[in-house]
C-alpha atoms as a PDB file:
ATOM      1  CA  UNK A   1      11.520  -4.417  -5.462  1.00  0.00           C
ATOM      2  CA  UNK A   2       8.815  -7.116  -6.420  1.00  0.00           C
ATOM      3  CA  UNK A   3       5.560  -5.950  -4.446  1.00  0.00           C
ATOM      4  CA  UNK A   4       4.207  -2.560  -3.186  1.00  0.00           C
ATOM      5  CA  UNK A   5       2.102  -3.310  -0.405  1.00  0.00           C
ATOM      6  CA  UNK A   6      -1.406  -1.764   0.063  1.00  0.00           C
ATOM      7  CA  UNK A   7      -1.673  -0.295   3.601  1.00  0.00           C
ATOM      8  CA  UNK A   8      -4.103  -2.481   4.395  1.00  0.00           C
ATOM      9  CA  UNK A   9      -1.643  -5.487   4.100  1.00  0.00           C
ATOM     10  CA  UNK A  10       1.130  -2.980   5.832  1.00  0.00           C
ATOM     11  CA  UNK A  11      -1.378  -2.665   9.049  1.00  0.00           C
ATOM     12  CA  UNK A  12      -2.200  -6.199   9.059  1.00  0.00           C
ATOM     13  CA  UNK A  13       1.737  -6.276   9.738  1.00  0.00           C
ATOM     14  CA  UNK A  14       1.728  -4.015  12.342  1.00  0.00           C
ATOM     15  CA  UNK A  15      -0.852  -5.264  14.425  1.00  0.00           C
ATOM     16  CA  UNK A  16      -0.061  -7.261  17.803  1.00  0.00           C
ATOM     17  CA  UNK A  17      -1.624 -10.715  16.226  1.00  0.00           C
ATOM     18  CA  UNK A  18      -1.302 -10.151  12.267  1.00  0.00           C
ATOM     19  CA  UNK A  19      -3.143 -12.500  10.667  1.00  0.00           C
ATOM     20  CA  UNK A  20      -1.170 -15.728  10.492  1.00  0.00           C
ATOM     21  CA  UNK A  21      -1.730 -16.213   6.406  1.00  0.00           C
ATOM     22  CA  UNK A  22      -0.319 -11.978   5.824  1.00  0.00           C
ATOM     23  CA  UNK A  23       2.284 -12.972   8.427  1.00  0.00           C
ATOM     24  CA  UNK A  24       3.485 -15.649   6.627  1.00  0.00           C
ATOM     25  CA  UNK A  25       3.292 -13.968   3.363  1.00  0.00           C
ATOM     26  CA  UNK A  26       5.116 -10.788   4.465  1.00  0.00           C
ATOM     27  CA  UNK A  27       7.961 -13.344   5.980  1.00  0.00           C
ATOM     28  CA  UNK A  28       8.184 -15.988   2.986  1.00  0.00           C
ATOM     29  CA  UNK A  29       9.626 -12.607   0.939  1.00  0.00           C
ATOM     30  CA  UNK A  30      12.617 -10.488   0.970  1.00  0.00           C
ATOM     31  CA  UNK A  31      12.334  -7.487   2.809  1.00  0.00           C
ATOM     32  CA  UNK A  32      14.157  -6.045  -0.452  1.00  0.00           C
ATOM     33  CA  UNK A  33      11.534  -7.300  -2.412  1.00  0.00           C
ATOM     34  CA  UNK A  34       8.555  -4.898  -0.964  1.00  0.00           C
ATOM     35  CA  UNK A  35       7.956  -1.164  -1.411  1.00  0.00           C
ATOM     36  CA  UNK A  36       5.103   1.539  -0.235  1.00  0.00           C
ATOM     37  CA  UNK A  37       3.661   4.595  -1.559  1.00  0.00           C
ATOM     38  CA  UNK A  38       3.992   7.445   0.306  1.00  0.00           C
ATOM     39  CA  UNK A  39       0.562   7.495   0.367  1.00  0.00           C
ATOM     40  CA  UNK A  40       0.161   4.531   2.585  1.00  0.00           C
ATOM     41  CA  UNK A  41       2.516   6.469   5.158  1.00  0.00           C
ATOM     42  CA  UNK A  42      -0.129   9.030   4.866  1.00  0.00           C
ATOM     43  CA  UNK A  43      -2.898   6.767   4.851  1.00  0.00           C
ATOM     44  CA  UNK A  44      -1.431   4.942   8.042  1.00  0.00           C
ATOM     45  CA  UNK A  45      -0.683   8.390   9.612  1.00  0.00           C
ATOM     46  CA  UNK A  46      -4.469   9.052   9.499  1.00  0.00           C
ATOM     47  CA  UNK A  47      -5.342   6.285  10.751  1.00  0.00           C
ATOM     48  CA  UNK A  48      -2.685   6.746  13.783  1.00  0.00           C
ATOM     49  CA  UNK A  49      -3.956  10.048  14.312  1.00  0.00           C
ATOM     50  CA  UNK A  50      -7.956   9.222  14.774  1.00  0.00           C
ATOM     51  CA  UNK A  51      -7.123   7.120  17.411  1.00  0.00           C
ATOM     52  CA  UNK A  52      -7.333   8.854  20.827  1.00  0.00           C
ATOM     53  CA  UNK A  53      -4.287   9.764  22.799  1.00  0.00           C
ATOM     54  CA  UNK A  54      -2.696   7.241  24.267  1.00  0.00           C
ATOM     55  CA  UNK A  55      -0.614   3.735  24.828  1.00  0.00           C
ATOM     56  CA  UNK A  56      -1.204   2.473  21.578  1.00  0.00           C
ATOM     57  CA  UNK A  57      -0.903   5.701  19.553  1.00  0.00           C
ATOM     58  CA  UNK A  58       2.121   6.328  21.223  1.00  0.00           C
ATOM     59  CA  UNK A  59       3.517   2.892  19.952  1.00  0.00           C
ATOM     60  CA  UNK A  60       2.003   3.315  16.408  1.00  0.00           C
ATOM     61  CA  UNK A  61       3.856   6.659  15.788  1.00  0.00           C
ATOM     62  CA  UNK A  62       7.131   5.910  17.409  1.00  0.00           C
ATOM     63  CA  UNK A  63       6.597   2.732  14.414  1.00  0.00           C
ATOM     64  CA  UNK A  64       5.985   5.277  11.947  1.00  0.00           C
ATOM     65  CA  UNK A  65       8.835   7.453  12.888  1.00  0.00           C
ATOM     66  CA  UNK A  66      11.484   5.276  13.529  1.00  0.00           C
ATOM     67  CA  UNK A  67      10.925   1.909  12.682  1.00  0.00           C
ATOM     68  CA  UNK A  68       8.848   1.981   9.135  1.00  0.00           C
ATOM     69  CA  UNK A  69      11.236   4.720   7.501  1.00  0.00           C
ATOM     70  CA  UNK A  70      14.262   2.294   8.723  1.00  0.00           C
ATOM     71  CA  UNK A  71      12.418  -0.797   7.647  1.00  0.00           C
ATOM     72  CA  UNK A  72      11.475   0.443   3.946  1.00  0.00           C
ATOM     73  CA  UNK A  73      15.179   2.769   3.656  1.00  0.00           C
ATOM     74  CA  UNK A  74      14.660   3.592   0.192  1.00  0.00           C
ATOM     75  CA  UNK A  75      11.973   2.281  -1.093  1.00  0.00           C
ATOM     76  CA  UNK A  76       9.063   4.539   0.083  1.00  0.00           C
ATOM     77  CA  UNK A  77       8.329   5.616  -3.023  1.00  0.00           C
ATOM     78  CA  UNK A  78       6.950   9.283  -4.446  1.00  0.00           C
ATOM     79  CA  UNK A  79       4.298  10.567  -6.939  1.00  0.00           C
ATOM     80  CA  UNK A  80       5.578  11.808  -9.116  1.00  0.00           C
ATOM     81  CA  UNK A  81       5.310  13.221 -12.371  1.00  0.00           C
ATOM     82  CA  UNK A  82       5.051   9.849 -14.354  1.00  0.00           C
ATOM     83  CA  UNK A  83       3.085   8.604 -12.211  1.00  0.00           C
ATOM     84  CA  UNK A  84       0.127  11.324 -11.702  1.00  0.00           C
ATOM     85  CA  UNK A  85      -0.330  11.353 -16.172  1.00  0.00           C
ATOM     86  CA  UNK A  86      -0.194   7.467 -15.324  1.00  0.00           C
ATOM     87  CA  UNK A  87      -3.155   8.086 -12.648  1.00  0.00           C
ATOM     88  CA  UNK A  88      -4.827  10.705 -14.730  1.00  0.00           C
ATOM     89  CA  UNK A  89      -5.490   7.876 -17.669  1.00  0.00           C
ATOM     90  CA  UNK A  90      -6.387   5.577 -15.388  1.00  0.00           C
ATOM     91  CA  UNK A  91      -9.008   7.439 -13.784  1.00  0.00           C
ATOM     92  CA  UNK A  92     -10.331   9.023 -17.228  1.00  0.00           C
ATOM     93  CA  UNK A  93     -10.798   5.433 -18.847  1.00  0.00           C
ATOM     94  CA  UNK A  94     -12.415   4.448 -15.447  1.00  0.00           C
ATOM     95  CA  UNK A  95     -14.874   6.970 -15.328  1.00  0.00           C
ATOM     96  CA  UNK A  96     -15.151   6.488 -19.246  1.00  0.00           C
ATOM     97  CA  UNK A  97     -15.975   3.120 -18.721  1.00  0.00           C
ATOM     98  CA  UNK A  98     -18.411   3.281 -15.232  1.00  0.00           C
ATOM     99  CA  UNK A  99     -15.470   1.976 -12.941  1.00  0.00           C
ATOM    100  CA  UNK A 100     -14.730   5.240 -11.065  1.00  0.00           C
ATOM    101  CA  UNK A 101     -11.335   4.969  -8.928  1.00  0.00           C
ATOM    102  CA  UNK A 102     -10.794   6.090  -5.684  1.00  0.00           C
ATOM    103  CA  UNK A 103      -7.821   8.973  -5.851  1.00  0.00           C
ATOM    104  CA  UNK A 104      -5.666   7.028  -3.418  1.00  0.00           C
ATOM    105  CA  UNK A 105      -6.079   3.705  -5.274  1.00  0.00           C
ATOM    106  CA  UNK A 106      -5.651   5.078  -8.567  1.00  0.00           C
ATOM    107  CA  UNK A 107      -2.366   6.399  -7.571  1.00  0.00           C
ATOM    108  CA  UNK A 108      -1.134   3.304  -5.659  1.00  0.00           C
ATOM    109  CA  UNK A 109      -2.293   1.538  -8.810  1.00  0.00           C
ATOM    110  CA  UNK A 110      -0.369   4.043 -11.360  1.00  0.00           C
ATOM    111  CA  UNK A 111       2.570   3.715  -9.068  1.00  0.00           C
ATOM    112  CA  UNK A 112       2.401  -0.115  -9.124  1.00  0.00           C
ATOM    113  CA  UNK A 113       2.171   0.048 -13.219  1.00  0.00           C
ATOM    114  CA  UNK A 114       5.580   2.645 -13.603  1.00  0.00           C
ATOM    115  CA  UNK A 115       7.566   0.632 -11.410  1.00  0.00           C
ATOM    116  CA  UNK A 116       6.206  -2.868 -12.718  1.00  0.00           C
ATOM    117  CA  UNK A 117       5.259  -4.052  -9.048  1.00  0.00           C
ATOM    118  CA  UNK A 118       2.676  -7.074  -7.956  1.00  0.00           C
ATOM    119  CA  UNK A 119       0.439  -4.742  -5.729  1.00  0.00           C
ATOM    120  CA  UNK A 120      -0.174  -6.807  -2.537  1.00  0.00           C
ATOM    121  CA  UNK A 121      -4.238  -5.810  -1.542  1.00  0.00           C
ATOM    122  CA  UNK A 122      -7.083  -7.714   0.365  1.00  0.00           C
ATOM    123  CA  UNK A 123      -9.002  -5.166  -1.809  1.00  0.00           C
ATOM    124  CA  UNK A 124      -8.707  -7.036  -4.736  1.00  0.00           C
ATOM    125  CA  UNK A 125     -12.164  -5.513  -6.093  1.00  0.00           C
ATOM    126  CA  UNK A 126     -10.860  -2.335  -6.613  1.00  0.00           C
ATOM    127  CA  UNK A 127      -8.199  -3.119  -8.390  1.00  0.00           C
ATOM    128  CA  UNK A 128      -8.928  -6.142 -11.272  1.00  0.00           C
ATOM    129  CA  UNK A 129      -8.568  -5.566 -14.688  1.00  0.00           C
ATOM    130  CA  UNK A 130      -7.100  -2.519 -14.070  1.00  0.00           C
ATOM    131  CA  UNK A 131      -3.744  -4.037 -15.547  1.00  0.00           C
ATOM    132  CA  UNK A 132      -1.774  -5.108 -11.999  1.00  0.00           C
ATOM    133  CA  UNK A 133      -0.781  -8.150 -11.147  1.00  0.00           C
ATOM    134  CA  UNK A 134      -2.619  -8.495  -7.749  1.00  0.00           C
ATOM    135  CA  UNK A 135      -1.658 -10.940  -4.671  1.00  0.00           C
ATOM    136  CA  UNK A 136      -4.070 -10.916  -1.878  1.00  0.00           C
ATOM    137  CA  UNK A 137      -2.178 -12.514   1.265  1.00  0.00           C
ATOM    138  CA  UNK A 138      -5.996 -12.908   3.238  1.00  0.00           C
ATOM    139  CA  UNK A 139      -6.277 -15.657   0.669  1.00  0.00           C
ATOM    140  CA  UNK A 140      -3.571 -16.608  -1.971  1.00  0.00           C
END
């Protein structure tokens, strides 16, 4: 694993007409090479699930139940312990300092950090000099 992707970079995927440039970047890497958080299949599950019942929402969850798990086999990764005291000094020294993170950033961050991944974002702003390497598709 090289890259965790952001969910917003993971949606872009999904779409019916991605974005040519995230297209291209998602395709130009090994599928080996890129993780999630577990949040984003939380995140992406929220987003399925304020969407009103139908064609679409059908498609998105029969994606998120068959074809994501299969797609990222083992490298979904957890919170865990390690990760939440790396989250917890992250968001102290942000507060600390007047940059306040957002709890789901913060841990996508801290899990980027323990595992040494390039977190893959179009919301770059969130997430400089926070001590990532960050890649935003939309533009790089």
């Amino acid at each position: 694993m090289r890259f965790l992707l952001d969910t917003n970079v993971l949606s872009e995927g999904s779409r019916r007409q991605p974005d040519r440039r995230v297209a291209e970047w998602i395709r130009g890497r090994s599928p080996l090479d890129l993780a999630i958080s577990v949040l984003t299949v939380g995140e992406i599950f929220k987003g399925i699930h304020t969407l009103p019942p139908g064609k679409r929402r059908d498609e998105l969850e029969l994606w998120l139940d068959s074809d994501l798990p299969h797609q990222f086999r083992n490298r979904i990764l957890p919170i865990d312990e390690p990760i939440a005291r790396i989250w917890g000094r992250l968001s102290g020294e942000g507060r600390r300092a007047g940059r306040p993170l957002p709890i789901v950033d913060g841990l996508l961050l801290a899990t980027a950090m323990h595992h040494d991944l390039t977190l893959v974002t179009r919301n770059e702003s969130d997430f400089e000099d926070r001590g990532v390497v960050i890649v935003n598709p939309w533009r790089d």
